[in-house]
Protein backbone atom coordinates (compact mmCIF):
# COMPACT_ATOMS: atom_id res chain seq x y z
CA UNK A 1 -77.65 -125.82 30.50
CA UNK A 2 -75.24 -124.51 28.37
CA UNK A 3 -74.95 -120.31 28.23
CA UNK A 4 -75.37 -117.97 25.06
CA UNK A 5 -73.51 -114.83 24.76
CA UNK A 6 -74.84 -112.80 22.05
CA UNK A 7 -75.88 -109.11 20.74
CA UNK A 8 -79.40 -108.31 21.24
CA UNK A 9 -82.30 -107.45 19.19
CA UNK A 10 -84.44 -104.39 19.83
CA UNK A 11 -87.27 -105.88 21.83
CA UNK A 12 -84.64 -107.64 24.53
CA UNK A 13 -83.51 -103.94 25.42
CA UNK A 14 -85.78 -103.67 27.93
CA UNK A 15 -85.15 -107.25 29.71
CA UNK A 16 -81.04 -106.39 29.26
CA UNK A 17 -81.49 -102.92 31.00
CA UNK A 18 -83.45 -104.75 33.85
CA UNK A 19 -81.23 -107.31 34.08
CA UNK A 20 -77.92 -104.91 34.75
CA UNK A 21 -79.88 -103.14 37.12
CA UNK A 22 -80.70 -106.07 39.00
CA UNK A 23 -76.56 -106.97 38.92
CA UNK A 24 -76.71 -103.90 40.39
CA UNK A 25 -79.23 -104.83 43.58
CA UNK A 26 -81.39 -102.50 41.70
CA UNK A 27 -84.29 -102.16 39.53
CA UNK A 28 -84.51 -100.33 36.27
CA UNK A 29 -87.74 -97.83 35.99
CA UNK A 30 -89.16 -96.54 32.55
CA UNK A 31 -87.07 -93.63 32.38
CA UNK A 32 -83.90 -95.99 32.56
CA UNK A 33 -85.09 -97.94 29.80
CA UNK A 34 -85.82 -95.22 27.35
CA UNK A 35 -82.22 -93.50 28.21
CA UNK A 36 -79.98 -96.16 27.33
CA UNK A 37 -82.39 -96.96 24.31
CA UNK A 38 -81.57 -93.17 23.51
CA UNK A 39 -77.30 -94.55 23.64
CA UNK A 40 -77.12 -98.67 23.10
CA UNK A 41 -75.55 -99.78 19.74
CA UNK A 42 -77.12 -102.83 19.69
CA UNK A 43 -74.81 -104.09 17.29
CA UNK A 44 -71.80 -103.54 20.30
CA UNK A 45 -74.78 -104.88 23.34
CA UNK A 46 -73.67 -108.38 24.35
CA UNK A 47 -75.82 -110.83 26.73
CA UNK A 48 -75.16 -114.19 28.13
CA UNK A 49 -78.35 -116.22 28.50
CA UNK A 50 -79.04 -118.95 30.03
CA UNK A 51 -82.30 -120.17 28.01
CA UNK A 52 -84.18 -117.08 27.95
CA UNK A 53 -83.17 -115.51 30.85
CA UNK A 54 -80.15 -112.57 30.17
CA UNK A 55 -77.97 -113.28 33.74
CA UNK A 56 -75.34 -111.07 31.82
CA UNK A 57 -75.01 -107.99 30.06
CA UNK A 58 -71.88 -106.08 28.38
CA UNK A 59 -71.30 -102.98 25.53
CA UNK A 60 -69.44 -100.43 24.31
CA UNK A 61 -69.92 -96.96 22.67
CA UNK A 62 -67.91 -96.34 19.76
CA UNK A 63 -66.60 -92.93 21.35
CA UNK A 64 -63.06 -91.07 20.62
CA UNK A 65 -61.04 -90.34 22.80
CA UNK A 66 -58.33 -87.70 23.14
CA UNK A 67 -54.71 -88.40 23.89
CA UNK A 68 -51.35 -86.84 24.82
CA UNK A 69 -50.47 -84.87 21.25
CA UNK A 70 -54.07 -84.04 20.50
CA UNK A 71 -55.53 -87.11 18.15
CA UNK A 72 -58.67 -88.02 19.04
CA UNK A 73 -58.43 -91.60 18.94
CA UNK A 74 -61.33 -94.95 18.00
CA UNK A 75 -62.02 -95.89 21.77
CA UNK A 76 -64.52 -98.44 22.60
CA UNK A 77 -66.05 -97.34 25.93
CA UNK A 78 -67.10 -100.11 27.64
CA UNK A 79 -69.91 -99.94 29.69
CA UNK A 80 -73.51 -101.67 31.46
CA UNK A 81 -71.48 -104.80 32.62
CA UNK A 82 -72.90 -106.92 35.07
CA UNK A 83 -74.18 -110.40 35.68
CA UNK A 84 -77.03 -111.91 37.80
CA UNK A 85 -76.19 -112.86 41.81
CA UNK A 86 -77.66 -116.43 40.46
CA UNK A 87 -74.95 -116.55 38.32
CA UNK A 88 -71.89 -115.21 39.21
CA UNK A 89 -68.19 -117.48 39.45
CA UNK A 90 -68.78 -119.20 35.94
CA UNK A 91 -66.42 -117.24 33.99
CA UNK A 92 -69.40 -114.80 32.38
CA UNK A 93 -67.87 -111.23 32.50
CA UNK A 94 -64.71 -112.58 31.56
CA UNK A 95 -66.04 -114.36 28.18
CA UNK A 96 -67.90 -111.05 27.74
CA UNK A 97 -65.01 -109.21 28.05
CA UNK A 98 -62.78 -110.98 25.58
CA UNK A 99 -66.02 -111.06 22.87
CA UNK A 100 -65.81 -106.87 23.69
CA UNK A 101 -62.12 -106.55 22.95
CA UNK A 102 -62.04 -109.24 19.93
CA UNK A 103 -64.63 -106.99 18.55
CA UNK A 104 -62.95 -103.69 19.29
CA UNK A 105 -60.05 -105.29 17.44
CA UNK A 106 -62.37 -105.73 14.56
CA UNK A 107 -63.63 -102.93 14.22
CA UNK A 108 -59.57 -101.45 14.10
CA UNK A 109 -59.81 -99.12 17.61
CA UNK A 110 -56.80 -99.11 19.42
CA UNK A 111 -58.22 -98.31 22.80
CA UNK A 112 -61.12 -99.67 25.39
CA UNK A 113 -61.40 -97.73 28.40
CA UNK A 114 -63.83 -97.99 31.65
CA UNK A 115 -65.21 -96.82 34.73
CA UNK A 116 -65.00 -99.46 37.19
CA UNK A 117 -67.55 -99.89 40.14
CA UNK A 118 -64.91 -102.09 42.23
CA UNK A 119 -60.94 -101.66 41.48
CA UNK A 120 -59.71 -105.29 41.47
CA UNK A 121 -62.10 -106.01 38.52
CA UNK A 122 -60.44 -105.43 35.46
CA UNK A 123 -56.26 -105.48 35.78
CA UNK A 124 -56.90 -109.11 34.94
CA UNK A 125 -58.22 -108.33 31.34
CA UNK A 126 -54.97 -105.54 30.71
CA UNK A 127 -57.26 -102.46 32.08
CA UNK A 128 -54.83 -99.79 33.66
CA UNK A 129 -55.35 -97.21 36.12
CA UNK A 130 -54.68 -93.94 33.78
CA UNK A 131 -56.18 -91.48 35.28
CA UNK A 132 -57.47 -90.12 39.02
CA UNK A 133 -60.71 -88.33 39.65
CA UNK A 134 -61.13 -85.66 42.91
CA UNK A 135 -63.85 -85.65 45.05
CA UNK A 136 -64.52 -82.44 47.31
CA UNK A 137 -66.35 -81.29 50.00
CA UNK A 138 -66.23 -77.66 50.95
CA UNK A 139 -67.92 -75.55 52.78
CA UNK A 140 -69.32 -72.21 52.00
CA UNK A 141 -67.40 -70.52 55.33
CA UNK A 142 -64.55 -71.17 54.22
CA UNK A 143 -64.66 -70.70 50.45
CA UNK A 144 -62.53 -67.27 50.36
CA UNK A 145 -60.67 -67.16 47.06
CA UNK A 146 -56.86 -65.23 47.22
CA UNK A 147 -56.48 -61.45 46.78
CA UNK A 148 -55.70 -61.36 43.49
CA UNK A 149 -58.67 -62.53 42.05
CA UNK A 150 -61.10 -60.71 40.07
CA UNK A 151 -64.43 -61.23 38.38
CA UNK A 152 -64.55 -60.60 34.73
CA UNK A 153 -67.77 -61.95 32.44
CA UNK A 154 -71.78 -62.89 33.52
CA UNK A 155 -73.03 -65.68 34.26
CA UNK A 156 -76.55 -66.80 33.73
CA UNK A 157 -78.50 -69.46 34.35
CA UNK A 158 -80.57 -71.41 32.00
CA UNK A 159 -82.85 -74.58 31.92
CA UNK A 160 -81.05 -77.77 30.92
CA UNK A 161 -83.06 -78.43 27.87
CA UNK A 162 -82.21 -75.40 26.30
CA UNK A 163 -78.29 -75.08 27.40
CA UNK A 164 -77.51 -78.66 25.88
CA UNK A 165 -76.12 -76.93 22.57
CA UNK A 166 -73.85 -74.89 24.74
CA UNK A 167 -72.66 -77.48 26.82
CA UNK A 168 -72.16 -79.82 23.94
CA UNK A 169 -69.82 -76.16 22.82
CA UNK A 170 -68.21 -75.24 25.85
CA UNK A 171 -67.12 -79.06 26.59
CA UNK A 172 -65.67 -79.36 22.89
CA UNK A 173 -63.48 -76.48 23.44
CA UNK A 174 -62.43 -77.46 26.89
CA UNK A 175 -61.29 -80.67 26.24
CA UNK A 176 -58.88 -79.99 24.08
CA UNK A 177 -55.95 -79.54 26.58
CA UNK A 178 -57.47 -82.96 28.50
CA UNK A 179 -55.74 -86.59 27.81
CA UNK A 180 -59.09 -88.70 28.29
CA UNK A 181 -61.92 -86.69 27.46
CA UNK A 182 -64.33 -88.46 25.18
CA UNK A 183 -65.94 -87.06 22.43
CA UNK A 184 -69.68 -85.96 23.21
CA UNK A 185 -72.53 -85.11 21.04
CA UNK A 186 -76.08 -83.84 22.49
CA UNK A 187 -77.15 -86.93 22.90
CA UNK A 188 -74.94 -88.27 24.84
CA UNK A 189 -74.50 -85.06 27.06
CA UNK A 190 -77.97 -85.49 27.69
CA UNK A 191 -77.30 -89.40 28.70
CA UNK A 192 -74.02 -87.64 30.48
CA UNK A 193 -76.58 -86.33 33.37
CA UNK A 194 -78.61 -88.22 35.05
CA UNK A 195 -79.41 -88.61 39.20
CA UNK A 196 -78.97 -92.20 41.04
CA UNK A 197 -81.54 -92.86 43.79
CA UNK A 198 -83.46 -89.96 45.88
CA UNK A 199 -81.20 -87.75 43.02
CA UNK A 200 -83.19 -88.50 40.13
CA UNK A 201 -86.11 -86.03 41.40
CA UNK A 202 -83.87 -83.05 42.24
CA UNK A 203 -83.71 -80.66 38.88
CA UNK A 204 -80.70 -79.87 36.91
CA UNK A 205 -79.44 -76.07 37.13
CA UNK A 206 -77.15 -74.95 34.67
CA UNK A 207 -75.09 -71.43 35.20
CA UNK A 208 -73.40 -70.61 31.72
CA UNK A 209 -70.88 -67.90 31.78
CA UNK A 210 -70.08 -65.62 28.88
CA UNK A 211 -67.50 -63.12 27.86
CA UNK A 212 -67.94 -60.57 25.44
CA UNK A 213 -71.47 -62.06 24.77
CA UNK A 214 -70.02 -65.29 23.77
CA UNK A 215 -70.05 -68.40 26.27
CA UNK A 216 -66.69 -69.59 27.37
CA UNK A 217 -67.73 -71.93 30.21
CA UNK A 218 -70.76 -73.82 32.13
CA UNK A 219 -71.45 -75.36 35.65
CA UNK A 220 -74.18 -78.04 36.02
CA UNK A 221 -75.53 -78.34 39.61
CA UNK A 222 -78.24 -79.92 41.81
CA UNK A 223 -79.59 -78.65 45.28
CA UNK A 224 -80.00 -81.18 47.68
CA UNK A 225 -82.45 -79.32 50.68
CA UNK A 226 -82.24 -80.06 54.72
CA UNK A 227 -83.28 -77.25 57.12
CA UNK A 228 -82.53 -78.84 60.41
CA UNK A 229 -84.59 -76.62 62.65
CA UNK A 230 -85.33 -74.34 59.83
CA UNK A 231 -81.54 -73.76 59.61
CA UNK A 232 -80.35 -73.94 55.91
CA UNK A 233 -77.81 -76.97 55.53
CA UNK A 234 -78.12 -77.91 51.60
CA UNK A 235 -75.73 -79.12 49.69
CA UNK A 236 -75.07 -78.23 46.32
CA UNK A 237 -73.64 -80.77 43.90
CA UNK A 238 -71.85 -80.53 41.23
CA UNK A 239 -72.16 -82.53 38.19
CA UNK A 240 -69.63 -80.86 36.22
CA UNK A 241 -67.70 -77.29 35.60
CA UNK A 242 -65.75 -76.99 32.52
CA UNK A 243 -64.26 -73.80 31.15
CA UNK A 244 -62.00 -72.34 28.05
CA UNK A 245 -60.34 -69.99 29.60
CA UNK A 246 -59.00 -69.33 33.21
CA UNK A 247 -61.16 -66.35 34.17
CA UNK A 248 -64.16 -68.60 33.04
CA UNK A 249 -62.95 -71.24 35.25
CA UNK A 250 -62.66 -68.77 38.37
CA UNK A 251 -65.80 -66.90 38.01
CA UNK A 252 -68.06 -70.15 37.73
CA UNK A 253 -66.34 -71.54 40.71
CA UNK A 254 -67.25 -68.26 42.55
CA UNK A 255 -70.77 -68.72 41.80
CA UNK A 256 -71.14 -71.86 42.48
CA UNK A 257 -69.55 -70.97 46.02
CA UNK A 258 -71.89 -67.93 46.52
CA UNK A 259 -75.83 -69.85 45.79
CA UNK A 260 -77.30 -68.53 49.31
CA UNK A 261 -78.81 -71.04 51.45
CA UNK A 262 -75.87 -73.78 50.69
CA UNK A 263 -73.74 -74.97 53.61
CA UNK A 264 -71.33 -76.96 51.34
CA UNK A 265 -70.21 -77.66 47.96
CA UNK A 266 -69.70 -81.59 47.14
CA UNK A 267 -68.27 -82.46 43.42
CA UNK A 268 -67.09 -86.34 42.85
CA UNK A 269 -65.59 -86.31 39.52
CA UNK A 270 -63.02 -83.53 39.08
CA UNK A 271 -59.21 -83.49 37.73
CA UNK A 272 -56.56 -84.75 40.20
CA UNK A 273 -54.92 -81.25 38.96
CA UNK A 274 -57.82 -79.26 39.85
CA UNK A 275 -56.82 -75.58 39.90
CA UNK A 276 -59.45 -74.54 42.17
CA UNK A 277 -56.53 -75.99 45.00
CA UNK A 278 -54.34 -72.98 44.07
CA UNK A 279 -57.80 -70.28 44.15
CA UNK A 280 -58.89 -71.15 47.33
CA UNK A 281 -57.28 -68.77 50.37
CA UNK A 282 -57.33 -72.09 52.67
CA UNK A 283 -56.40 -74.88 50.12
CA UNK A 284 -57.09 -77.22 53.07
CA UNK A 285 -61.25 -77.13 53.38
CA UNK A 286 -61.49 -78.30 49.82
CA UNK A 287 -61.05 -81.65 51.28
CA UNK A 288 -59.48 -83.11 47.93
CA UNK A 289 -59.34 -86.70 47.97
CA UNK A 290 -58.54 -88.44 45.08
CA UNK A 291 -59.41 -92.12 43.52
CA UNK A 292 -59.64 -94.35 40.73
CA UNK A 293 -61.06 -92.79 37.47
CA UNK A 294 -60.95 -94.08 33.99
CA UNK A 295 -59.38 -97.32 33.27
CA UNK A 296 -57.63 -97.63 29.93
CA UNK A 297 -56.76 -100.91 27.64
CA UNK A 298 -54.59 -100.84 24.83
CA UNK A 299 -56.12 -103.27 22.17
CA UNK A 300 -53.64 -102.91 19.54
CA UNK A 301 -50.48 -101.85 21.21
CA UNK A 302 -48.73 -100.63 18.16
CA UNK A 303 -51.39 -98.15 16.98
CA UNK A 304 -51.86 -96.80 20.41
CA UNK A 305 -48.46 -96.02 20.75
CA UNK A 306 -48.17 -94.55 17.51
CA UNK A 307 -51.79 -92.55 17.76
CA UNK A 308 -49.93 -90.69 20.55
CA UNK A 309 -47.84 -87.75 20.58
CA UNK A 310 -44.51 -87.71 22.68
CA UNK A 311 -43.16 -84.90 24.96
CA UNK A 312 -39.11 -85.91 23.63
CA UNK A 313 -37.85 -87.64 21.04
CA UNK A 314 -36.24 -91.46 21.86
CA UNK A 315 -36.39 -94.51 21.24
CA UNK A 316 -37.82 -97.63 23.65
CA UNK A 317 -37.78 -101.56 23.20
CA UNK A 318 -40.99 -102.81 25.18
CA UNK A 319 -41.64 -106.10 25.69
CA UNK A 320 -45.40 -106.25 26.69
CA UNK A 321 -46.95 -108.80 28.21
CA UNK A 322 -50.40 -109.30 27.33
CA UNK A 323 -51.99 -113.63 28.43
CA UNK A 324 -55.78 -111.39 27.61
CA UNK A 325 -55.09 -110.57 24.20
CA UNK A 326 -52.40 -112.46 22.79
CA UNK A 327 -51.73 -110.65 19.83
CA UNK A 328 -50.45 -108.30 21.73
CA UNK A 329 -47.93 -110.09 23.48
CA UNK A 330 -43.62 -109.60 22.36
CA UNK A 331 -41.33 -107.36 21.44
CA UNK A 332 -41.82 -103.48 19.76
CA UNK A 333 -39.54 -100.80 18.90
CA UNK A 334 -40.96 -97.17 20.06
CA UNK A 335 -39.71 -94.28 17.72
CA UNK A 336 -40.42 -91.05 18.72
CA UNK A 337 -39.39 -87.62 16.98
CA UNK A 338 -40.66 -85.63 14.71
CA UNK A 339 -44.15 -85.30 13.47
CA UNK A 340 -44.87 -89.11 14.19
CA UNK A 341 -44.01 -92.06 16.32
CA UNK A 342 -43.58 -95.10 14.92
CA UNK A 343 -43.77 -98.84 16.90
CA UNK A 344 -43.10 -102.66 15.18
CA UNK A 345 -42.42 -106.32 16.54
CA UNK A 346 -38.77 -106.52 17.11
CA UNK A 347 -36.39 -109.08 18.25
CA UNK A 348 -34.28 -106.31 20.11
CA UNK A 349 -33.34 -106.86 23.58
CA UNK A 350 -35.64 -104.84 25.31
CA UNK A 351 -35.28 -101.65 27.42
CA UNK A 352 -38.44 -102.01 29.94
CA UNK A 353 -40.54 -105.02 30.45
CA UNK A 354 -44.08 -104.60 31.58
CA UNK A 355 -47.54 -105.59 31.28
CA UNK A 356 -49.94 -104.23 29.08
CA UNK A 357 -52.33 -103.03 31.71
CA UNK A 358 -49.09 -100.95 33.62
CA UNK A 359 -48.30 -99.72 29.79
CA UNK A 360 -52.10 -98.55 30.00
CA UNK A 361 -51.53 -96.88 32.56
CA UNK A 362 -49.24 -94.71 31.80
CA UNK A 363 -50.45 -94.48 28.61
CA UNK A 364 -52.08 -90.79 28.88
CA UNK A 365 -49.73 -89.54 30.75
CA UNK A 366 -50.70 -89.52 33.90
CA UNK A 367 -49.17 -91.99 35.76
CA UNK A 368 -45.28 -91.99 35.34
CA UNK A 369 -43.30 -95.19 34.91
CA UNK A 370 -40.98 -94.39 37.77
CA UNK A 371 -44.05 -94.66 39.70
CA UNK A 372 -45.14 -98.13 38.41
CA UNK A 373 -41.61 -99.23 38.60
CA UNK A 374 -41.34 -98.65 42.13
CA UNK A 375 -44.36 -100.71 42.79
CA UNK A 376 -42.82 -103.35 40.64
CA UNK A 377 -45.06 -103.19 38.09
CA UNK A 378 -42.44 -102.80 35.51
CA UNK A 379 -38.50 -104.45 35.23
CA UNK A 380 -35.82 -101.67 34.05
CA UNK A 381 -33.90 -103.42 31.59
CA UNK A 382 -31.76 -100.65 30.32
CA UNK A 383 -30.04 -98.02 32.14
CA UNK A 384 -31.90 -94.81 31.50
CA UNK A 385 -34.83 -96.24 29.80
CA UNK A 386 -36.74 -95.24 32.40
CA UNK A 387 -36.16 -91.50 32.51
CA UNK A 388 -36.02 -91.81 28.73
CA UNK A 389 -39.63 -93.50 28.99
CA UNK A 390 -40.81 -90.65 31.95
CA UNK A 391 -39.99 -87.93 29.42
CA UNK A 392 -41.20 -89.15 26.10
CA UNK A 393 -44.77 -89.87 27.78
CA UNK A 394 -45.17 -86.41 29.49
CA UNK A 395 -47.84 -84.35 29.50
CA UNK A 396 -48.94 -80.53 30.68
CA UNK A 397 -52.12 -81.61 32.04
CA UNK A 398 -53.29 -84.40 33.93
CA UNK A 399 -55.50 -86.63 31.73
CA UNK A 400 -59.52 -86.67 32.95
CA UNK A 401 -62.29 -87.93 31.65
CA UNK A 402 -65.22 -85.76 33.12
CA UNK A 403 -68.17 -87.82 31.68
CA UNK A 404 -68.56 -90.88 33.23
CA UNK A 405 -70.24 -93.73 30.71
C-alpha cells in the first residue's frame, strides 16, 4: 500500500502523539496529549500513513532563534519525529524531513535546528553539530565555592504556576549574550518543563533571586528522595538556572548547593562554558562532561550568513555542498564589515570548500573551522582563509540552547 505524508487535522492529534510515543517504546498518557495540543501548529505537524494508521510523525515550531551579532532569527525547530518499529527502513523520516525543510523554505526562515535522540541521525539531511551541552554531577561535600565569593541579593522560592511570568522575564534577559537560545513565551516555558518516567510525579521548585527588589535570575529544580537506612541520599536536579547578572548566577548556584538533605546535584543541559567550573574551590567534582546539543541546518545559506553578525571584517568564497537541499548547493561570496554582511552566488574560485552541515556547525560560533578542518570536514583552498574564516565567525560566549523542544 502506498504511504501518505500529510499535516493533520485536529481530531488525529491524539492518534499522532500516541503514535511518536510508541516510536519511542513508549506510550503517551492524557497529560501528554493535552501538552503538545497546548504547542502543535498543526499547519507545520506532518504524518505518514499507511491507510489510517500514522507509522510516522514530524513538526516544527516557528521559534526565533538568536545568533552571533544579536538578530533573532525565523528558525523552524523541528521536533516529535519518529516512525513506527513496523515501519522503519522505507525512507519515511527522510521524506518527512525534506517536506519540513521545503516548507521552512516557504515560509522564508533561514534556519532549522534540532535535538537529536541518536547522533548519526541527521548529518545526512545538512544538520550540524553547533553547539555542546554539560552534564554534572556534584556532590554537596565537595561544593566549596573560592574565597572571594560573596552573597549579595534573596532568593525565594515560589510555586511554578505563579513564577512562569518571571521565568518567561529572567530567561528573555539572559539570553541575550547566548548564540542559540530560542525565543520563549509562557506557553512554551510551561511546555519547556516537563518530567520523563518516575519524574513526572516529583513537583517543580522554583528559587527566584532578586536584587534591589527586582528579579535578576531563577533556578528550577526537582528532589528526587532515597534514604538508604534512613540516611539522606537525594538528588536534586536541575532543570535549568539562568541569570542576568554574575552575582545572580553565583548566589542561585549556592542555593541550589546548600537544600539540606541532598547528597548531590545532577544538571544535564548546561553551557559547555559553564562558569560555575571557575566558582567551584575543586573544579574537579563537578564532573563536567560534555555532549551533543542543538543541531543546526542552514536552509537558505545566503540569508543565514547574512542574518549573522561577524567578529572581523573579510571576505570568504564558500563553495557549499548541499545533495539535501539543492538550492543550496555552489558558489557565494561572504562580505563582512560594517553594519552588515552581505553573501551571493559567485563564480569565484573559492577560499574553503565544505558541506553545508560542517558550515552549520560552525555557524553560531561555537565550533571553529580549524577544528572541522582537522577532522577533514572542510578543504582549505586559500592560504589564510581559514584563520580569516576562525575570526570573522567568533564569538564571546559559547552558543546554548537551554530549552530543549
Amino acid at each position: 500500500m502506498d504511504l501518505e505524508i500529510r499535516t493533520i487535522a485536529e481530531h488525529e492529534l491524539e492518534a499522532w502523539v500516541r503514535a511518536n510515543e510508541a516510536a519511542f517504546g513508549a506510550d503517551a498518557d492524557p497529560d501528554d496529549v493535552a501538552r503538545e495540543r497546548e504547542v502543535t501548529e498543526l499547519d507545520r505537524a506532518f504524518a505518514t500513513l499507511d491507510g489510517e494508521e500514522i507509522v510516522g510523525t514530524a513538526a516544527a515550531y516557528s521559534f526565533r532563534m538568536r545568533v552571533p551579532g544579536g538578530a533573532d532569527v525565523p528558525t523552524a525547530g523541528v521536533t516529535m519525529v519518529g516512525v513506527k518499529p513496523s515501519h522503519r527502513r522505507r525512507g519515511i523520516n527522510t521524506a518527512m524531513m525534506r517536506r519540513l525543510l521545503e516548507q521552512a523554505r516557504e515560509r522564508r526562515e533561514p534556519l532549522a535546528a534540532l535535538f537529536s535522540s541518536e547522533g548519526p541521525i541527521y548529518g545526512r539531511f545538512g544538520y550540524g553539530m553547533a553547539t555542546l551541552q554539560g552534564s554534572i554531577d556534584l556532590e554537596r561535600a565537595y561544593a566549596a565555592f573560592v574565597p572571594s565569593y560573596r552573597p549579595t541579593g534573596r532568593v525565594r522560592l515560589r510555586s511554578f504556576e505563579e513564577a512562569v511570568p518571571t521565568l518567561v522575564e529572567v530567561y528573555a534577559h539572559a539570553r541575550v549574550e547566548r548564540p542559540g537560545a530560542i525565543e520563549l513565551d509562557e506557553r512554551h516555558m510551561r511546555y519547556a518543563f516537563h518530567g520523563h518516567g518516575e519524574e513526572k510525579r516529583l513537583p517543580f521548585f522554583v528559587a527566584v533571586h532578586g536584587t534591589d527588589g527586582r528579579p535578576d535570575g531563577y533556578a528550577v529544580y526537582k528532589v528526587k528522595h532515597e534514604w538508604p537506612k534512613g540516611i539522606p541520599g537525594n538528588e536534586l536536579m536541575l532543570y535549568d538556572l539562568q541569570a542576568t547578572t554574575p552575582q545572580a548566577y553565583a548566589d542561585l548556584w549556592r542555593f541550589v548547593l546548600d537544600v539540606d538533605l541532598i547528597r548531590h546535584v545532577t544538571a544535564w543541559d548546561r553551557p559547555a562554558d559553564e562558569p560555575l567550573l571557575h566558582l567551584l574551590a575543586d573544579p574537579r567534582r563537578l564532573r563536567l562532561t560534555l555532549r551533543d546539543g542543538l543541531w543546526v541546518r542552514l536552509v537558505d545559506v545566503p540569508a543565514a550568513l547574512e542574518a549573522r553578525g561577524y567578529a572581523a571584517a573579510g571576505r570568504l568564497v564558500l563553495e557549499v555542498r548541499d545533495a539535501f537541499c539543492p538550492w543550496n548547493d555552489g558558489r557565494f561570496a561572504l562580505d563582512a564589515g560594517g553594519d552588515a554582511a552581505r553573501c551571493l552566488r559567485t563564480d569565484e574560485p573559492p577560499d574553503l570548500v565544505l558541506a553545508v552541515d560542517a558550515l552549520a556547525a560552525a555557524y553560531l560560533g561555537g565550533v571553529r573551522l580549524h577544528d572541522l578542518w582537522r577532522a577533514g570536514r572542510i578543504e582549505a583552498a586559500a592560504p589564510g582563509a581559514l584563520e580569516l574564516g576562525d575570526r570573522m565567525l567568533a564569538t564571546t560566549a559559547a552558543p546554548w540552547c537551554p530549552m530543549a523542544f
